[in-house]
C-alpha atoms as a PDB file:
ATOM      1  CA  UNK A   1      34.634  97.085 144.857  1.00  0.00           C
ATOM      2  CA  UNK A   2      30.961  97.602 144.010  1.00  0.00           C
ATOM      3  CA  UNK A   3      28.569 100.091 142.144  1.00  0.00           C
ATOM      4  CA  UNK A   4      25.025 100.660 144.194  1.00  0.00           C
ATOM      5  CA  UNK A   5      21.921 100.475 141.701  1.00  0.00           C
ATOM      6  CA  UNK A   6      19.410 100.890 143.879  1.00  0.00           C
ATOM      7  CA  UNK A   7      18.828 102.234 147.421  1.00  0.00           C
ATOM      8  CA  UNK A   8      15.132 102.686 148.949  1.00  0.00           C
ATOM      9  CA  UNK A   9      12.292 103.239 150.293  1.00  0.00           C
ATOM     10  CA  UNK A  10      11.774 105.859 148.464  1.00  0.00           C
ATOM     11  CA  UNK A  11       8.809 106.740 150.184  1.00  0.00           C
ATOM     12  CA  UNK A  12       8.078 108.133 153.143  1.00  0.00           C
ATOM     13  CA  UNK A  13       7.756 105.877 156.220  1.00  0.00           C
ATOM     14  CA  UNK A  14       5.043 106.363 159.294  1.00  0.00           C
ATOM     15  CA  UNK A  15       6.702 107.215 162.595  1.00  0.00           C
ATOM     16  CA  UNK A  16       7.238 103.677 164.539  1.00  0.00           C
ATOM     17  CA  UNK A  17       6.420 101.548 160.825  1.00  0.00           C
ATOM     18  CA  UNK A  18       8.162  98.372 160.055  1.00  0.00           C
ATOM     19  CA  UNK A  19      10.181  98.743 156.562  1.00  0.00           C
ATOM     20  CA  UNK A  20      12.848  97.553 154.738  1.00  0.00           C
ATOM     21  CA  UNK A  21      15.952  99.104 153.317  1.00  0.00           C
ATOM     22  CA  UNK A  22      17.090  97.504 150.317  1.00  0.00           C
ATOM     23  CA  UNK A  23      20.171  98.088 148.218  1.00  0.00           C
ATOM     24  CA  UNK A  24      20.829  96.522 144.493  1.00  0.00           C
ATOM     25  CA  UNK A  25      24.628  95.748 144.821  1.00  0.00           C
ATOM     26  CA  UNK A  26      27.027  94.863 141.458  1.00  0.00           C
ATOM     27  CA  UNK A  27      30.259  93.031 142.646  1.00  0.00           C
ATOM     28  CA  UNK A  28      33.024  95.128 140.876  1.00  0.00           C
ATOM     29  CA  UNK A  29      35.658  93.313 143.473  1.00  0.00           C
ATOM     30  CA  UNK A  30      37.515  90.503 141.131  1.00  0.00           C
ATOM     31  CA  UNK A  31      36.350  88.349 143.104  1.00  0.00           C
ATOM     32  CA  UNK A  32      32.910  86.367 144.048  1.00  0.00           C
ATOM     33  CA  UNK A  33      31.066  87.415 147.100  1.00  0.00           C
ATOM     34  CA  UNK A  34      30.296  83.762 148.587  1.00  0.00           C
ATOM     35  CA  UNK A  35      27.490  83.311 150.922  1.00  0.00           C
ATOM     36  CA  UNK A  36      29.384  81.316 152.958  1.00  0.00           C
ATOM     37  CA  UNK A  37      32.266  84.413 153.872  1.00  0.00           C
ATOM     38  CA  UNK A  38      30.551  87.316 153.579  1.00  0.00           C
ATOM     39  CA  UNK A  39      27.940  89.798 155.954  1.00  0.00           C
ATOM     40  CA  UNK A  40      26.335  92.726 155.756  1.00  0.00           C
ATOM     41  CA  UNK A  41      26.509  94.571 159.313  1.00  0.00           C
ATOM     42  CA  UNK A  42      25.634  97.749 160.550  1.00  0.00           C
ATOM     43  CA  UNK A  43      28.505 100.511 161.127  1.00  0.00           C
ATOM     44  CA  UNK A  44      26.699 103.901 161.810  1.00  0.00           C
ATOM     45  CA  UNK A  45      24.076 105.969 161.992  1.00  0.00           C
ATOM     46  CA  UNK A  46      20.347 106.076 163.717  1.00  0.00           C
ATOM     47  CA  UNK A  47      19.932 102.302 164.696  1.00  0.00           C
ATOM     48  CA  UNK A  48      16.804 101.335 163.268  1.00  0.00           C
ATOM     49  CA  UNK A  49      17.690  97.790 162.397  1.00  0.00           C
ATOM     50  CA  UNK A  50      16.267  94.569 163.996  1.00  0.00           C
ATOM     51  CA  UNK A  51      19.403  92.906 163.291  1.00  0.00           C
ATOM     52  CA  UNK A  52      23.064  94.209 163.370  1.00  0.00           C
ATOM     53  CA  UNK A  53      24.294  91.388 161.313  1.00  0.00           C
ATOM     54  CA  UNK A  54      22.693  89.221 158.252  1.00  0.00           C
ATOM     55  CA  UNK A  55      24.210  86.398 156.298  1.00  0.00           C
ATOM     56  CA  UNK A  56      24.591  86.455 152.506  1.00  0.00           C
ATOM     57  CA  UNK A  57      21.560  84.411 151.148  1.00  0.00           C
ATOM     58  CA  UNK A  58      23.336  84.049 147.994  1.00  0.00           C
ATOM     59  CA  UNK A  59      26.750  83.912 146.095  1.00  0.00           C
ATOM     60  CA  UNK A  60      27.090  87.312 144.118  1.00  0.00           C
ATOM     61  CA  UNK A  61      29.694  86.907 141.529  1.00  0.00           C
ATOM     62  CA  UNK A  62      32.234  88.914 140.084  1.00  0.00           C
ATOM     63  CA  UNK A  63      30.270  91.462 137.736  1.00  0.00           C
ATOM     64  CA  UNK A  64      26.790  90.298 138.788  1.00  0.00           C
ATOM     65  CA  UNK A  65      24.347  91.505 140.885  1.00  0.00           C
ATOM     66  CA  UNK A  66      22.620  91.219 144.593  1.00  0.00           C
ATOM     67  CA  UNK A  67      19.883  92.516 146.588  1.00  0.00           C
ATOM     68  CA  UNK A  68      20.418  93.237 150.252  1.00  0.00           C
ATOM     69  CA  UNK A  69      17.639  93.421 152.739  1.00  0.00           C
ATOM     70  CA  UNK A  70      17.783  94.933 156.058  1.00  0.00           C
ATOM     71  CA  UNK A  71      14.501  94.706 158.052  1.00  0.00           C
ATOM     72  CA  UNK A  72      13.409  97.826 160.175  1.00  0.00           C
ATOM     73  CA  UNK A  73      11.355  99.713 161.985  1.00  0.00           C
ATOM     74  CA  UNK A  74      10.980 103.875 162.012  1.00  0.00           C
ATOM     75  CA  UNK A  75      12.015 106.299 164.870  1.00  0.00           C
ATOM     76  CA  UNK A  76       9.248 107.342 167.094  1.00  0.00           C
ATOM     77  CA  UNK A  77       9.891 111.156 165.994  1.00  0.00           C
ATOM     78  CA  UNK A  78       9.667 112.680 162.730  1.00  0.00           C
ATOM     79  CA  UNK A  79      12.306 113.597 160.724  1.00  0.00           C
ATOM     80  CA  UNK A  80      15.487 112.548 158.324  1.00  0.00           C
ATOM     81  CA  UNK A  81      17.601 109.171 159.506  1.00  0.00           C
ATOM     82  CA  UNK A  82      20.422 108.129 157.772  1.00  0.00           C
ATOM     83  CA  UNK A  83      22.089 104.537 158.333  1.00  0.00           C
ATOM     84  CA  UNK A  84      25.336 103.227 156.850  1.00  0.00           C
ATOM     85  CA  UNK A  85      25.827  99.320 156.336  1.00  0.00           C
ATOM     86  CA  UNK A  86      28.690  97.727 155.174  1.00  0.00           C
ATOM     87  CA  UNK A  87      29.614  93.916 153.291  1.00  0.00           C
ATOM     88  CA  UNK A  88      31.921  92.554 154.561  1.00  0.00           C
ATOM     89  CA  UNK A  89      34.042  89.624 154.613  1.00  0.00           C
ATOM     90  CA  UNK A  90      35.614  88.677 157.974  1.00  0.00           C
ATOM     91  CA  UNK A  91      37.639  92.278 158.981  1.00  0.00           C
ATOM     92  CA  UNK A  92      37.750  93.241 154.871  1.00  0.00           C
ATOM     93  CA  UNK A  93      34.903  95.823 153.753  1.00  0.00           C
ATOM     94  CA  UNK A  94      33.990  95.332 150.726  1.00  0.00           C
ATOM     95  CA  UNK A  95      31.338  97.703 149.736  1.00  0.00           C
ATOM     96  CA  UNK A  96      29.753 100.605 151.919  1.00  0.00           C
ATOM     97  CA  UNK A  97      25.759 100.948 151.852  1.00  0.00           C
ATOM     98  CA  UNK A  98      24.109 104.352 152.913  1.00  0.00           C
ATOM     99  CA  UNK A  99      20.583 104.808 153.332  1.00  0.00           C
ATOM    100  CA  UNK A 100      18.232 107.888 154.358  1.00  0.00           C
ATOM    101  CA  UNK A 101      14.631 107.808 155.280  1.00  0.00           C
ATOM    102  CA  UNK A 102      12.133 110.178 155.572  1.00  0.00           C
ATOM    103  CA  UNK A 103       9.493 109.507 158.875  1.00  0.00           C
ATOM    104  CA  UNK A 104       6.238 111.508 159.272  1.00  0.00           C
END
C-alpha cells in the first residue's frame, strides 16, 4: 500500500554518531494516512533508535507523499546494520520501511 522513494543516509555514519534515517513514503493504500491513526514503530533489526514509536506529524493522502524521520544513534562497532520499521495503523501494517547503514 505504498512505493518507497527515498531511503538514507547514504553516507557512511561514525561509530557511536547521532543520525537520522529517513524514508520518502507515497500512500498507494486507497485510503489517507491520518495523523491522528497512524505510527511508525520499530519491528526488527539492530536497535539503534531513540524511540520505538513516533506519531504521524502529518496527514499523507491517498497518492501523495510523506517523509518519515527516525532519530538515531550508530553501534559502537563497525560494520553493516540493517533496521526494519513499519506504518501502521492500530494492528494494520500498512507499509514496511527497511534501512541499512554503514558505521566506520
Amino acid at each position: 500500500t505504498c512505493v518507497v522513494t527515498f531511503s538514507g543516509p547514504m553516507n557512511i555514519i561514525p561509530v557511536g554518531s547521532d543520525f537520522y534515517t529517513v524514508w520518502m513514503v507515497k500512500n498507494t493504500s486507497g485510503g489517507d494516512w491520518s495523523m491522528t491513526s497512524v505510527d511508525y514503530k520499530f519491528r526488527s533489526g539492530t536497535e539503534m533508535h531513540q524511540k520505538s514509536v513516533y506519531d504521524f506529524t502529518q496527514t499523507i493522502n491517498n497518492g501523495e507523499s510523506g517523509q518519515i524521520i527516525v532519530d538515531m544513534v550508530a553501534p559502537s562497532t563497525p560494520g553493516n546494520y540493517s533496521t526494519t520499521w513499519a506504518i501502521v495503523s492500530g494492528s494494520t501494517t500498512l507499509c514496511i520501511l527497511n534501512a541499512t547503514v554503514t558505521v566506520k
